[in-house]
Protein backbone atom coordinates (compact mmCIF):
# COMPACT_ATOMS: atom_id res chain seq x y z
CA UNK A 1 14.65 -13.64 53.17
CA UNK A 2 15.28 -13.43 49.31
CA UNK A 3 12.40 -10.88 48.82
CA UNK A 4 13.93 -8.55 51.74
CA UNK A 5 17.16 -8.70 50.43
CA UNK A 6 16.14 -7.78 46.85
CA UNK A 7 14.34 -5.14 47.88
CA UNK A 8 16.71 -3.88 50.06
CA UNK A 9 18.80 -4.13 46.86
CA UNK A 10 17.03 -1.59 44.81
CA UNK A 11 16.19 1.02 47.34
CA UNK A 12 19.73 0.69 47.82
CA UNK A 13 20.35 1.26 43.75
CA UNK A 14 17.88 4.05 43.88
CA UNK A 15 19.51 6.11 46.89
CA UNK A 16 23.18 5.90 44.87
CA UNK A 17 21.06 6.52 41.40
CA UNK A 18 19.61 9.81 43.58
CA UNK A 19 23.05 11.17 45.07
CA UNK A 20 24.66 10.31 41.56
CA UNK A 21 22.06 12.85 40.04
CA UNK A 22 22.25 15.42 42.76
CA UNK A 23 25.97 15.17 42.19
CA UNK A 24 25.62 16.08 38.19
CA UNK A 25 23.35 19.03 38.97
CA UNK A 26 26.31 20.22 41.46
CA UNK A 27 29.09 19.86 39.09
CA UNK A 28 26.20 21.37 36.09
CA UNK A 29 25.57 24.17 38.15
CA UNK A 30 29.41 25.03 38.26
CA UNK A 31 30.20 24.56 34.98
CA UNK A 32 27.54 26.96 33.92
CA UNK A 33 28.62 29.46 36.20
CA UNK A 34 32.00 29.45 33.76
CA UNK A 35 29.91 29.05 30.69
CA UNK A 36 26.25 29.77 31.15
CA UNK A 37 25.35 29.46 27.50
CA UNK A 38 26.48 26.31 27.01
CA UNK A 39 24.05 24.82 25.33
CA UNK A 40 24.54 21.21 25.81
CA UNK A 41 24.75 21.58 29.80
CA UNK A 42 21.67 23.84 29.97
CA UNK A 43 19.68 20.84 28.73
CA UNK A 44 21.45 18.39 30.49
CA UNK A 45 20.82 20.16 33.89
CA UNK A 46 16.76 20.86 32.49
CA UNK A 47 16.94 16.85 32.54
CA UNK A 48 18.39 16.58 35.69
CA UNK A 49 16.04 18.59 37.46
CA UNK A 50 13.50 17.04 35.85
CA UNK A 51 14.90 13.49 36.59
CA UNK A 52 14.89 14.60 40.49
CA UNK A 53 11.36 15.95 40.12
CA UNK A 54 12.50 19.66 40.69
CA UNK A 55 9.59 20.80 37.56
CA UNK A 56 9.40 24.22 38.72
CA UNK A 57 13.05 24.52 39.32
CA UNK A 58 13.45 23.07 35.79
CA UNK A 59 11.09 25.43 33.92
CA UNK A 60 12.27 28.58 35.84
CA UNK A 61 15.75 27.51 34.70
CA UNK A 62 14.92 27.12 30.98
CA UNK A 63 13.13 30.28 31.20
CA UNK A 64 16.28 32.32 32.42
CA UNK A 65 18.06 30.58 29.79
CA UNK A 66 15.93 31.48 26.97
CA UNK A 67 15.99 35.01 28.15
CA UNK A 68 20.22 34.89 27.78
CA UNK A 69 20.14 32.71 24.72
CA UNK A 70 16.44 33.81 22.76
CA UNK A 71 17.47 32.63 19.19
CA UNK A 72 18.58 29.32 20.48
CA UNK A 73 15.83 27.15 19.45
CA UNK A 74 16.75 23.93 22.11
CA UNK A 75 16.42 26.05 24.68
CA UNK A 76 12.76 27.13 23.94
């Protein structure tokens, strides 16, 4: 029926949505390994862990960062 399909629909939208963001943190994680004080990718993998409801792995990772990068006020 309609409901079904719509539903089916968005969990379907979701799931991509999900490996689309696990794909980011991959290709994040990389590019940090060649540039780990990159500021703009730091936050954008903070988000992305965040987005995929990894909080700890998120604040452990801005932690680290602040460490390397200390007078870098986004990363506080």
């Amino acid at each position: 029926d309609k409901d079904e399909a719509e539903r089916l629909e968005e969990e379907r939208r979701e799931t991509v949505s999900m490996d689309d963001l696990r794909a980011e943190i991959v290709r994040l994680e990389g590019e940090l390994e060649e540039q780990p004080e990159h500021v703009n990718r730091i936050l954008g993998l903070a988000r992305l862990y965040q987005d995929t409801a990894q909080y700890d792995k998120a604040l452990e990772f801005l932690k680290e960062k602040h460490e390397l990068l200390p007078d870098n006020y986004e990363v506080r």
